[in-house]
Protein backbone atom coordinates (compact mmCIF):
# COMPACT_ATOMS: atom_id res chain seq x y z
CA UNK A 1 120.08 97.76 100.11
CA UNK A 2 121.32 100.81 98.53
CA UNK A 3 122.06 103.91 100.94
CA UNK A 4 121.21 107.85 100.31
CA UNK A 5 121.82 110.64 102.24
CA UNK A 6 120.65 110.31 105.89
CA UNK A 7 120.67 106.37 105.92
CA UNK A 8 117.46 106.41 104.11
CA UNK A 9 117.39 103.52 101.46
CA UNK A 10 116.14 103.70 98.13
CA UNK A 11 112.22 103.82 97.12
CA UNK A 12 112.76 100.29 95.41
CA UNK A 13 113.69 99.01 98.70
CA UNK A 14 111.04 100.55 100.54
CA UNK A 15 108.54 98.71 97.65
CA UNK A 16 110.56 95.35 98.70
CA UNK A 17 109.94 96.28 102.68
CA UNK A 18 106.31 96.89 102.02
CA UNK A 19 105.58 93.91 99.34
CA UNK A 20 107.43 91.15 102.13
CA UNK A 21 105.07 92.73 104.70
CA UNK A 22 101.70 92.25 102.83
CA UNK A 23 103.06 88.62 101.47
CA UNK A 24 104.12 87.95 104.90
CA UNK A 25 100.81 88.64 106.87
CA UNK A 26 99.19 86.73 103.69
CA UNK A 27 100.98 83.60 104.33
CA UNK A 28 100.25 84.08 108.22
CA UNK A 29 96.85 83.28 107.22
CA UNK A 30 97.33 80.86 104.77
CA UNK A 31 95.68 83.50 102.17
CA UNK A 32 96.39 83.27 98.62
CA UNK A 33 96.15 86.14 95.85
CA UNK A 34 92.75 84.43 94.29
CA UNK A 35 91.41 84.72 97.99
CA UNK A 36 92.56 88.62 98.55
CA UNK A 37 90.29 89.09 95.22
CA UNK A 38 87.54 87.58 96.51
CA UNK A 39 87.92 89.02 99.74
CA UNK A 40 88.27 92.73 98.61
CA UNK A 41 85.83 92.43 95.53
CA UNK A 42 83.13 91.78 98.86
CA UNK A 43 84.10 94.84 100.45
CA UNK A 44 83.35 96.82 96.92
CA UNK A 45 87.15 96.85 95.89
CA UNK A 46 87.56 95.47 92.32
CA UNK A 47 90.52 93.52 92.11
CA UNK A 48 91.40 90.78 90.31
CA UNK A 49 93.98 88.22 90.90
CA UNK A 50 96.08 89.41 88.04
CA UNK A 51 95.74 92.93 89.50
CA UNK A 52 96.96 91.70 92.89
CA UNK A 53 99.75 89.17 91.38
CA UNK A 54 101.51 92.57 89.56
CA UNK A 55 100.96 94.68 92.13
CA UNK A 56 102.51 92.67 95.06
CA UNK A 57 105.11 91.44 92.56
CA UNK A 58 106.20 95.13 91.49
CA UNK A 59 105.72 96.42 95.70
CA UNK A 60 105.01 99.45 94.33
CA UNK A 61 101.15 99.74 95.51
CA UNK A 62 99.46 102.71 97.03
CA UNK A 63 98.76 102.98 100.91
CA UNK A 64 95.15 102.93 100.47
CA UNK A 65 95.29 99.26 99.08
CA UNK A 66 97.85 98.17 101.30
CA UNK A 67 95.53 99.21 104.36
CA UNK A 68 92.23 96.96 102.37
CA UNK A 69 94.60 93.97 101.76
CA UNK A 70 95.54 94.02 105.40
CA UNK A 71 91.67 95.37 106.87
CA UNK A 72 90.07 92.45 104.67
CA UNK A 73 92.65 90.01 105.90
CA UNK A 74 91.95 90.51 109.86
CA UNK A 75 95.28 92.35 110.29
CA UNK A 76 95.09 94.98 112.72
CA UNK A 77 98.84 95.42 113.78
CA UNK A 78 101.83 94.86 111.61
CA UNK A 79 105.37 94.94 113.19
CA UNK A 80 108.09 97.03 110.88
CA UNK A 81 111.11 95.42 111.34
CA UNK A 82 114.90 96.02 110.27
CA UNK A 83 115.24 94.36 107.02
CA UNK A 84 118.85 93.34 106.47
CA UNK A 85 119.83 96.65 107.18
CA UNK A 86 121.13 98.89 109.68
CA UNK A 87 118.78 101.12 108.98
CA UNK A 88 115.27 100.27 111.62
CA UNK A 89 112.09 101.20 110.90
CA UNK A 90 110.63 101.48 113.97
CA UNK A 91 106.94 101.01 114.32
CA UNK A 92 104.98 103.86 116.50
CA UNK A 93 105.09 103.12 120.03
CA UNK A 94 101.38 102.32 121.92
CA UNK A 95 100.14 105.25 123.08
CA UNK A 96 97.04 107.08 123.76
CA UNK A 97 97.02 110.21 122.14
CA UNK A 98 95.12 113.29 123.59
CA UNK A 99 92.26 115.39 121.94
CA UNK A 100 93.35 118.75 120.99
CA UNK A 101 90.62 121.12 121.95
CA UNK A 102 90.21 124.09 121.51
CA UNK A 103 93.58 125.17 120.99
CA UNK A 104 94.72 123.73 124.22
């Protein structure tokens, strides 16, 4: 993967990180492209399987569809891992985060 400053890689790497993820928790489920279709076009998201197919095969997909692929799917936890890299993406610890109220 190609390095910039900071060890932070490239955005076309960060496209291949998040396009093995979805295709990864696809093939988990034994889900194909023609079934993410169907399955999003019930929840009122129109996608075809063309749309998905270029999408996934470019990685370069916004967050909001990448959170109603993995929603429709049954995925409520991914794990980020290091991707032949030194560089880890660490996924955000379990916690329980307090309210903030007023001001406090």
């Amino acid at each position: 993967m190609t390095k910039i400053a900071n060890n932070f890689v490239a955005m076309e790497n960060w496209n291949n990180i998040v396009k093995r993820l979805l295709k990864s928790e696809l093939v988990k489920r034994g889900i194909s492209n023609s079934d993410l279709a169907l399955m999003l076009r019930k929840k009122g998201v129109d996608e075809t399987k063309a749309s998905i197919d270029s999408k996934i095969s470019r990685g370069s997909f916004s967050a909001s569809f990448f959170l109603q692929c993995l929603s429709v799917i049954g995925c409520n936890k991914i794990e980020i891992e290091d991707y032949e890299t030194d560089l880890l993406i660490a996924s955000e610890p379990n916690v329980e985060y307090k309210k903030m109220t007023d001001g406090k």
